[in-house]
Protein backbone atom coordinates (compact mmCIF):
# COMPACT_ATOMS: atom_id res chain seq x y z
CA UNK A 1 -10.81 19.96 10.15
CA UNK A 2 -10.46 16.39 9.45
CA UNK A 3 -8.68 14.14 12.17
CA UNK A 4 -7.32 10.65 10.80
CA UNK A 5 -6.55 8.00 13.47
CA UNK A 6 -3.82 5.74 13.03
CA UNK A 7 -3.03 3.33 15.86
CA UNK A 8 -1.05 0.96 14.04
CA UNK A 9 1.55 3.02 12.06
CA UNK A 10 4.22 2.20 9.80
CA UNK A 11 7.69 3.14 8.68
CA UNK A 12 6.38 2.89 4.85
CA UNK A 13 9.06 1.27 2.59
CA UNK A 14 8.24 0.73 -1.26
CA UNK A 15 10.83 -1.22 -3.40
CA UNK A 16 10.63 -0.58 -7.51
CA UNK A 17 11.73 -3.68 -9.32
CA UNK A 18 11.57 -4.71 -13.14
CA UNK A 19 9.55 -7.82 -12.09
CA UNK A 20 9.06 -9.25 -9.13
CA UNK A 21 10.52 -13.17 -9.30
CA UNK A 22 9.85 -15.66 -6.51
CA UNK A 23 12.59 -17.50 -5.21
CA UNK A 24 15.19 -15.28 -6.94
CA UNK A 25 17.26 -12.34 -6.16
CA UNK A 26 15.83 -8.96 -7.48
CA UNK A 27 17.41 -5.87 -7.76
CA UNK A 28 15.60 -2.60 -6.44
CA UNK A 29 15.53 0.23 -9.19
CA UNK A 30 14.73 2.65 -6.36
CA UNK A 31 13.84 2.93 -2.86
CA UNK A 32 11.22 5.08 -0.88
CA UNK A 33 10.24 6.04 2.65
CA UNK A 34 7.31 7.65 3.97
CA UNK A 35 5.38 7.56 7.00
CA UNK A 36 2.92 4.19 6.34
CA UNK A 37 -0.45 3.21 7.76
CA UNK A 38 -3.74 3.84 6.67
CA UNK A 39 -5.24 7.05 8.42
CA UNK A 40 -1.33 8.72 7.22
CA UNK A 41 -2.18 7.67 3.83
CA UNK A 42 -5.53 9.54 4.31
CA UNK A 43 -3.75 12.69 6.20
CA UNK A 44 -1.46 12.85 2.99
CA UNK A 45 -3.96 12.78 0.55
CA UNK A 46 -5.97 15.20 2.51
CA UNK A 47 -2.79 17.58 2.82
CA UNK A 48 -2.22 17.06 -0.62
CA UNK A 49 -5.48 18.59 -1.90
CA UNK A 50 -5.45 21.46 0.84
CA UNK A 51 -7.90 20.26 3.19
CA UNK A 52 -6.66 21.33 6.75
CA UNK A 53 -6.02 17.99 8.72
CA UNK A 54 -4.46 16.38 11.70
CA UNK A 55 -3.15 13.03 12.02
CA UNK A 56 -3.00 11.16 15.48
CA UNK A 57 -2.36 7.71 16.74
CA UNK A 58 0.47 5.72 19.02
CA UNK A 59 3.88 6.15 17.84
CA UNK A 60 7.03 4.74 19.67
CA UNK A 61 10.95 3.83 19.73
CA UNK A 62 13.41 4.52 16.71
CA UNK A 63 11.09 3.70 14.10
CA UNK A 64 8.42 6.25 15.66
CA UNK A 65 11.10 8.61 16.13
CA UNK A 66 11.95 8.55 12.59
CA UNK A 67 8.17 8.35 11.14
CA UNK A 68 7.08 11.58 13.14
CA UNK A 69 10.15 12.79 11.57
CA UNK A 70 9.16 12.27 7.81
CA UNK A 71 5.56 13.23 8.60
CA UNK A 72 5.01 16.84 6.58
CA UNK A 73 1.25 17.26 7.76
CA UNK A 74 0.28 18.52 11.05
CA UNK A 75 -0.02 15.71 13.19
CA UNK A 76 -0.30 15.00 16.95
CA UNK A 77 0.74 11.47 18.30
CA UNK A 78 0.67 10.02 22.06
CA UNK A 79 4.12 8.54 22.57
CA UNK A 80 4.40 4.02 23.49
CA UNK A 81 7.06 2.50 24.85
CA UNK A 82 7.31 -0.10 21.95
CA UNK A 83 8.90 0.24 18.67
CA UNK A 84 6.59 1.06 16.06
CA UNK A 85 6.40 -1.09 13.07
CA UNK A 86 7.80 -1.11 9.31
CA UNK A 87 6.00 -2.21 5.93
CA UNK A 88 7.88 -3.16 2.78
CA UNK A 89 5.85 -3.06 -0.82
CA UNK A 90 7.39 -4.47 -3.25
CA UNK A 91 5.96 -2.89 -6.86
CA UNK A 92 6.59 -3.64 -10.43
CA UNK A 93 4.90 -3.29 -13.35
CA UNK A 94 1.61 -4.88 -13.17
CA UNK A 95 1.09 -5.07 -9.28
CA UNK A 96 2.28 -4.42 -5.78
CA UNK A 97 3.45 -7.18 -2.90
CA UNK A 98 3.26 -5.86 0.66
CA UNK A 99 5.12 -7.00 3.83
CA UNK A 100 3.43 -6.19 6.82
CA UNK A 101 5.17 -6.53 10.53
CA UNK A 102 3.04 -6.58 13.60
CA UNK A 103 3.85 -3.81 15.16
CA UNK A 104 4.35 -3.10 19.18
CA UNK A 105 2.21 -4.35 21.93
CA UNK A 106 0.74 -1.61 23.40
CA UNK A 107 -0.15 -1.23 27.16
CA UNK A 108 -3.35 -0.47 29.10
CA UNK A 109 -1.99 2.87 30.35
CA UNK A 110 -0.99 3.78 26.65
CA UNK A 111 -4.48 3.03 25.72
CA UNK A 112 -5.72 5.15 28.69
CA UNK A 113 -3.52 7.82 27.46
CA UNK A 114 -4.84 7.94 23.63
CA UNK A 115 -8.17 7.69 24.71
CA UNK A 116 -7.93 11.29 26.83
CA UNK A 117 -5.67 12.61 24.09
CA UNK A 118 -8.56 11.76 21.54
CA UNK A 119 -11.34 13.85 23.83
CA UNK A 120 -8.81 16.93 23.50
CA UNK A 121 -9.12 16.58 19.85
CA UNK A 122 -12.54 16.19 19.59
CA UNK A 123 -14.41 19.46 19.78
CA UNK A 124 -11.72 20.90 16.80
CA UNK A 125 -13.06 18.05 14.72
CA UNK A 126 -15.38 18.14 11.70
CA UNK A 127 -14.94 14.11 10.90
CA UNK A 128 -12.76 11.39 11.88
CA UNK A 129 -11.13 8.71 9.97
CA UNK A 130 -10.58 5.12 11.88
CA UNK A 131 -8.07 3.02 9.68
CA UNK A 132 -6.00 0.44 9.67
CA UNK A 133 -5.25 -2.28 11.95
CA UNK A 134 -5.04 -2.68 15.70
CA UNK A 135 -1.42 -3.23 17.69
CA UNK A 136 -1.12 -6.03 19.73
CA UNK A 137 -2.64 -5.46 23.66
CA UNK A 138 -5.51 -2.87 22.03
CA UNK A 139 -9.04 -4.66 22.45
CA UNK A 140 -10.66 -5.77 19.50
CA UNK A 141 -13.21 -3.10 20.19
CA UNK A 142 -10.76 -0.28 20.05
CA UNK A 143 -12.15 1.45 17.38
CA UNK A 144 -16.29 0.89 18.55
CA UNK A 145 -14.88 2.71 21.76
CA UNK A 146 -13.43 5.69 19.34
CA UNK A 147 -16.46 5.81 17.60
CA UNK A 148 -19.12 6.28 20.14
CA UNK A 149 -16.40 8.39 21.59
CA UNK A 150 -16.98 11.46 18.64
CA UNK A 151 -20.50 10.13 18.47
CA UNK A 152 -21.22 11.52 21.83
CA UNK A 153 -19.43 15.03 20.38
CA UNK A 154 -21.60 15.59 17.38
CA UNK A 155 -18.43 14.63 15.29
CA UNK A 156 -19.37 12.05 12.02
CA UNK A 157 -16.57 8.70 11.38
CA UNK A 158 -15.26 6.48 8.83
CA UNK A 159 -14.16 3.44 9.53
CA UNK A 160 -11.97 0.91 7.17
CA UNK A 161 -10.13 -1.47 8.80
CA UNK A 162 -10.78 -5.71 9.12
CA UNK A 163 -11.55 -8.32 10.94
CA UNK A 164 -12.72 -8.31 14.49
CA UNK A 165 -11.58 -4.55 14.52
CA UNK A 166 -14.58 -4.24 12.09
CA UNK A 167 -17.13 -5.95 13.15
CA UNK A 168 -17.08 -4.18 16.55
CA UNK A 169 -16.78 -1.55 15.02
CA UNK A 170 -19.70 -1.69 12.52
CA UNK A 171 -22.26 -2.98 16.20
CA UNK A 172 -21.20 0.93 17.31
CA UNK A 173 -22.75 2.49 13.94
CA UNK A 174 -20.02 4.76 12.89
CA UNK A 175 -21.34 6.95 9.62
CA UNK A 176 -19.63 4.85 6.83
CA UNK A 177 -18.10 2.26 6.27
CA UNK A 178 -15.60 1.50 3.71
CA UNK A 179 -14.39 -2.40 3.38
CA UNK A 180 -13.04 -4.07 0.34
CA UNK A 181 -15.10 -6.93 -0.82
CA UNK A 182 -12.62 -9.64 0.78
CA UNK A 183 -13.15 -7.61 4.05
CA UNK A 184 -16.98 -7.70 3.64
CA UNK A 185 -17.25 -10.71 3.04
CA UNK A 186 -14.90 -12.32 5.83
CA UNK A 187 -17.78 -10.13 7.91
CA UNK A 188 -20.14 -11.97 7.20
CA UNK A 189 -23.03 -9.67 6.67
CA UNK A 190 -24.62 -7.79 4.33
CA UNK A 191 -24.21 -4.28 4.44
CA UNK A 192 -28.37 -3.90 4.72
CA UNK A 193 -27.56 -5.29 8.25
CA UNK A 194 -25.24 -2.74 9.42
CA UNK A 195 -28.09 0.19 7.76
CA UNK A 196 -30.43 -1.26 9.91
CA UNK A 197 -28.13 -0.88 12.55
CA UNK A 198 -27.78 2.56 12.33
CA UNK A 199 -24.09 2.84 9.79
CA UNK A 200 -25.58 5.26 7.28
CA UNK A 201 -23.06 4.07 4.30
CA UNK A 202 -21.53 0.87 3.40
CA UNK A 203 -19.02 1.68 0.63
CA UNK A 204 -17.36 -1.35 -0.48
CA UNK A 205 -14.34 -0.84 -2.65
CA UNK A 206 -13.81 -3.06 -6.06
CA UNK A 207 -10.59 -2.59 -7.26
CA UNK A 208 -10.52 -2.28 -11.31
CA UNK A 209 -14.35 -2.17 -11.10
CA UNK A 210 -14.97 0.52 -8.46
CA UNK A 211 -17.33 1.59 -6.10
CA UNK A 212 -20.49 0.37 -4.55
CA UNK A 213 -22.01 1.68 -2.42
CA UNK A 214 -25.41 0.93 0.11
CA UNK A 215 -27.15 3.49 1.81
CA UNK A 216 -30.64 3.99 3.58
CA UNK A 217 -31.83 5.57 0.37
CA UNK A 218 -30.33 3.12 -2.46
CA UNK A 219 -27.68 2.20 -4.01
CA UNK A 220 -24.82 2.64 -6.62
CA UNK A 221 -22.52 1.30 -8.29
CA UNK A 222 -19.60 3.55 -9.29
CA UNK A 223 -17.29 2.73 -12.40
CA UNK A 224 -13.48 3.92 -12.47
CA UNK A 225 -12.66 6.42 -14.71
CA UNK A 226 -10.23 4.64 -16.49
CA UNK A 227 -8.07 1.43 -16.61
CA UNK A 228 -4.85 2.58 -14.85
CA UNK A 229 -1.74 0.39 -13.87
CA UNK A 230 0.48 1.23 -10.87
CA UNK A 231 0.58 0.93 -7.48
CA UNK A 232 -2.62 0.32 -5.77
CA UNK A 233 -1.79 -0.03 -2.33
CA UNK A 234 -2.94 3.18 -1.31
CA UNK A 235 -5.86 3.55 -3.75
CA UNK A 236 -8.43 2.54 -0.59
CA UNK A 237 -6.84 5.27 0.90
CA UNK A 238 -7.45 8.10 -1.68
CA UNK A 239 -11.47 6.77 -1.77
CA UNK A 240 -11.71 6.85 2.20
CA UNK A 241 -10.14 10.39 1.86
CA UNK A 242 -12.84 11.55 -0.21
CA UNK A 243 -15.50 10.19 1.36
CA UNK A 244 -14.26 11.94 4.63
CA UNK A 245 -14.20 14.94 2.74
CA UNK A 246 -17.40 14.42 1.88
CA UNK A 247 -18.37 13.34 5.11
CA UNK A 248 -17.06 16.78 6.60
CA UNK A 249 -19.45 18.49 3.99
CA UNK A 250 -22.50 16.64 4.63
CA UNK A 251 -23.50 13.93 2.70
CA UNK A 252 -25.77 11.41 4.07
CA UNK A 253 -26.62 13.73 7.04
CA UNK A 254 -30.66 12.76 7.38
CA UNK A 255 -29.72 8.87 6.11
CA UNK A 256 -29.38 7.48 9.64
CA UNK A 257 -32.60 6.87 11.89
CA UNK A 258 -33.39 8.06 15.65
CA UNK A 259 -33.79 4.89 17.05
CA UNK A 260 -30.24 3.43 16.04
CA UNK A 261 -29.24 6.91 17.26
CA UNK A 262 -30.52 6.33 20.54
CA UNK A 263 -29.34 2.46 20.76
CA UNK A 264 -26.11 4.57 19.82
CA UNK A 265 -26.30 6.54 22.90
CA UNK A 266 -26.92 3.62 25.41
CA UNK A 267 -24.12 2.13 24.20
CA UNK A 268 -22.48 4.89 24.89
CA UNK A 269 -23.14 4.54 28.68
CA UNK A 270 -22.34 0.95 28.84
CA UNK A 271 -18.87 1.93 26.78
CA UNK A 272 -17.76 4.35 29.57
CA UNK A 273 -18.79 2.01 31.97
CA UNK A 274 -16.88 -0.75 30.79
CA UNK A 275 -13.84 1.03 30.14
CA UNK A 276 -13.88 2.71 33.84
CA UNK A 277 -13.69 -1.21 34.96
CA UNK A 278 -11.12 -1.87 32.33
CA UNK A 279 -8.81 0.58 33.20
CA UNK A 280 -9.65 0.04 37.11
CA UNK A 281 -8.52 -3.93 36.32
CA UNK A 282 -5.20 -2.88 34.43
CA UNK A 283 -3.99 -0.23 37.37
CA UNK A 284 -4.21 -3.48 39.57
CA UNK A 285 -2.33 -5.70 37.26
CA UNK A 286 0.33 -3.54 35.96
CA UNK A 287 3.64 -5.09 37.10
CA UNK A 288 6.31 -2.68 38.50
CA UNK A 289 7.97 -1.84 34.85
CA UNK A 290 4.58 -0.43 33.75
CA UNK A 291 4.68 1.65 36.73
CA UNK A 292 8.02 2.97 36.26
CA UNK A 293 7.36 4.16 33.25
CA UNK A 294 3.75 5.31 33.27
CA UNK A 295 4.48 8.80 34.76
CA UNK A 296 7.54 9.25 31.82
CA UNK A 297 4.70 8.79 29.25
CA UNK A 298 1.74 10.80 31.04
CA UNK A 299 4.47 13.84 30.94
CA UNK A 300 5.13 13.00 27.43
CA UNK A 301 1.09 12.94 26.76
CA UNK A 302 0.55 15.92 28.74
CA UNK A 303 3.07 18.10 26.08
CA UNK A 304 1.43 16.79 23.32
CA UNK A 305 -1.81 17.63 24.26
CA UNK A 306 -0.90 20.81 25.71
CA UNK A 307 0.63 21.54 21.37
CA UNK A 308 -2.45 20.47 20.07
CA UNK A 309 -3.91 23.74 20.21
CA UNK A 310 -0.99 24.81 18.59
CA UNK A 311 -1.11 22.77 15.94
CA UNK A 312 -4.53 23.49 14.79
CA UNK A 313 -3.38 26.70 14.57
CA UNK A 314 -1.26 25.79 12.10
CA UNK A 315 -3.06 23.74 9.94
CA UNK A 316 -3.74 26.69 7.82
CA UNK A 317 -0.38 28.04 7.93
CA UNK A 318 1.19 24.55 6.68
CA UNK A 319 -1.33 24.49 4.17
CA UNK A 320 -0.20 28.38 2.89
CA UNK A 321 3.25 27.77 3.03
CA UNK A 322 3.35 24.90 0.86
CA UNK A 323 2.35 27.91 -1.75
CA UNK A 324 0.31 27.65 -4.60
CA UNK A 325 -0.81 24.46 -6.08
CA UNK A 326 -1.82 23.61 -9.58
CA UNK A 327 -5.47 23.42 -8.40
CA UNK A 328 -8.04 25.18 -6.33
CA UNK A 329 -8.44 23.18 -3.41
CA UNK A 330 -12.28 24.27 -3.49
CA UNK A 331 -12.93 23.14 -7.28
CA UNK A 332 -12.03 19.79 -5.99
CA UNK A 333 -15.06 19.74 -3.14
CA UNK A 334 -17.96 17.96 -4.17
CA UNK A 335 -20.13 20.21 -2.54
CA UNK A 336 -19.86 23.29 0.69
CA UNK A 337 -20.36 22.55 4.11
CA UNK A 338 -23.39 24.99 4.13
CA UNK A 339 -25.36 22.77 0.50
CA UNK A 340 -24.22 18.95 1.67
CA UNK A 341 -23.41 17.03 -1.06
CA UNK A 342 -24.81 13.98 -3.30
CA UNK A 343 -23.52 10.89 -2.41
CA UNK A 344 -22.82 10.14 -6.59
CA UNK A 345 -21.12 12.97 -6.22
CA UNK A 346 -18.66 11.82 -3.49
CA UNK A 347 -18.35 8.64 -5.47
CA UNK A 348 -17.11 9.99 -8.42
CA UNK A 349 -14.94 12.20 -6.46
CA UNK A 350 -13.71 8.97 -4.72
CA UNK A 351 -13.54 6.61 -7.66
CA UNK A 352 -11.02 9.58 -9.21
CA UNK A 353 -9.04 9.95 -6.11
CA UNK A 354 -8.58 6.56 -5.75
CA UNK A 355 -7.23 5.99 -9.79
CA UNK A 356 -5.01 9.19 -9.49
CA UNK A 357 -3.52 7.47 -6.38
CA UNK A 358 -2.69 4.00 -8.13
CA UNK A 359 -0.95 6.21 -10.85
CA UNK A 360 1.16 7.55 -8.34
CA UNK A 361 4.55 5.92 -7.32
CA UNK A 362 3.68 5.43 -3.21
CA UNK A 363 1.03 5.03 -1.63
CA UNK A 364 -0.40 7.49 0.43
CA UNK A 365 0.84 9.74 -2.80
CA UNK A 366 -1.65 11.18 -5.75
CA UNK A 367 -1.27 12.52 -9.35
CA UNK A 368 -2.67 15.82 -8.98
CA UNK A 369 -2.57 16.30 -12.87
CA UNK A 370 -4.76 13.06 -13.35
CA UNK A 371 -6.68 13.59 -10.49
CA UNK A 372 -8.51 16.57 -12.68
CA UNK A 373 -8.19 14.70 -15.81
CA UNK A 374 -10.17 11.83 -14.20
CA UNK A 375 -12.55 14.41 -12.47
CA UNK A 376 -13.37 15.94 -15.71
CA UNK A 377 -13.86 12.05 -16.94
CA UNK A 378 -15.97 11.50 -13.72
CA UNK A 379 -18.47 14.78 -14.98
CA UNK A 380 -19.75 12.24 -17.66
CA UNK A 381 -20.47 9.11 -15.86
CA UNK A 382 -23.91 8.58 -14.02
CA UNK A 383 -23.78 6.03 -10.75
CA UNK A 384 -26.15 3.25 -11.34
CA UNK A 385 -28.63 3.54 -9.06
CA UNK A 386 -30.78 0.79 -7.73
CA UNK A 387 -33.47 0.18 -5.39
CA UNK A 388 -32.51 -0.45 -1.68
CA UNK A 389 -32.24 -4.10 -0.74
């Protein structure tokens, strides 16, 4: 199973207009609302193709209320007192303009809460999937803490997100990496760094012109299938989707070296340590309407976690009961958990995904029909491959 980890979630709106005009009124051919956020978007996708999934992250007030209430995956959230945010894209006919509110500030007990909520899940987990942006009051090394977190489990990450959220994250090594180029190159660093540091893929998304990606063995460059118009909002999405599905089944398992793995570990010990003294610091500061409220939210965390065992049960039921789909699920897999998989493979597979997603209307959405058209175009194409530098 494949947990996606969205701390930052979203109330997903998407306007349709003719053309989008500055400084003018514009009429909105039709409205849509879905639950928003990047790991969702992933969850969707995931759902969408029949891979069993959970999605988790910090959900809160009306807004929360009402995303957990459109969500149609299984999913397991840890409740915040704040009210979770809302995202507006505006999309017309050549391009998409998105809106994107702050979200709530969450506390250090709410952190303290995902954080044991995201052990539970843990040992139920073939990959995870770190996206999006942080909430206000998270520490810029939120996500480095998450990874080394499933590191010490065995369990593989992704990580796509920006920023300082990023480049802590990339110092704790997670398995791949997927910025866009603007994102990679407001890091700073080339992605040979972050090999060397133990990451064991750097997949850098293009837009119209693809994939490339760096790993310990080479590199390659992936084409699109096709020149498609839509929506591409949630295109990243569809390609970090992929690539945790090929993460799940193996690919770039022998890439990363012991002795990152080990720097891995120590970090590991100075992590826990840290956070011990964190969370030691922010029981002494909280101010008496944190305290009120902390025991209201460790009941609410308590049920959650006590469901999640029920809801991995169900992750195959939800997936049956949606009935039969126009596709085998398993025709889609690059490769089996047992044989791994190539990473051109998973490229292809994600350079399809991601086109079949801008074709769809929203994001978080994909054309199933011209997902296998473009997987059948995929069959034909050959990743450039070049020497490792």
């Amino acid at each position: 199973m494949i947990v996606t980890v969205t701390l930052n979630p979203a109330l997903d709106l998407t306007y349709t207009v003719d053309a989008l005009v500055p400084q003018a009124t514009n009429r909105v051919r039709t409205v849509a609302e879905r639950p928003g956020g990047k790991g969702l978007n992933v969850a969707s996708v995931l759902h969408a193709l029949g891979e069993p999934v959970l999605a988790t992250g910090l959900l809160g007030g009306p807004t929360g209320a009402h995303i957990e209430a459109l969500v149609r995956f299984p999913a397991a959230f840890v409740p915040i007192a704040g009210d979770s945010r809302r995202t507006v894209t505006i999309v017309d006919a050549t391009d998409a303009t998105g809106l994107w509110e702050p979200g709530p500030t969450v506390t250090g007990a709410e952190w303290a809460a995902f954080l044991d909520h995201f052990a539970v899940l843990l040992p139920e987990a073939d990959a995870v999937v770190l996206s999006g942006s942080l909430p206000q009051g998270l520490p810029p090394d939120a996500y480095a803490v998450l990874v080394r977190a499933a590191r010490a489990q065995g369990v593989p990450t992704i990580l796509d997100t920006s920023g300082e959220p990023l480049r802590h994250g990339v110092g704790a090594a997670p398995d791949i990496v997927k910025p866009n180029e603007h994102e990679l190159a407001a890091l700073g660093q080339h992605p040979t760094d972050a090999i060397a540091a133990g990451v064991r893929a750097v997949v850098v998304s293009l837009g119209h012109r693809g994939l490339h990606a760096h790993t310990a063995d080479g590199t390659w460059r992936m084409p699109p299938p096709a020149v498609v118009t839509g929506n591409p909002t949630g295109a990243g999405d569809a390609c970090v989707a992929a690539l945790a599905r090929g993460l799940r089944n193996g690919v770039g398992q022998d890439d990363r070296t012991p002795s990152a793995l080990n720097n891995g570990a120590g970090q590991d010990d100075r992590t826990r340590a840290a956070l011990n003294n964190d969370r030691a610091g922010e029981d002494n500061d909280r101010d008496g309407a944190d305290n009120h409220h902390v025991g209201e939210r460790s009941r609410h965390v308590g049920e959650h976690s006590r469901h999640v065992g029920e809801d991995y049960r169900h992750v195959g039921e939800d997936n049956r009961r949606d009935g039969p789909r126009e596709h085998n699920p398993a025709e889609d897999r690059p490769g089996n958990r047992r044989g791994g998989t190539t990473w051109p493979a998973v490229l292809a597979d994600a350079a399809a995904l991601a086109a079949a997603a801008v074709v769809a209307p929203v994001a978080g959405e994909i054309d199933l029909t011209q997902y296998q058209t473009f997987r059948r175009t995929m069959q034909g194409v050959q990743a450039d491959v070049q020497p490792h530098r």
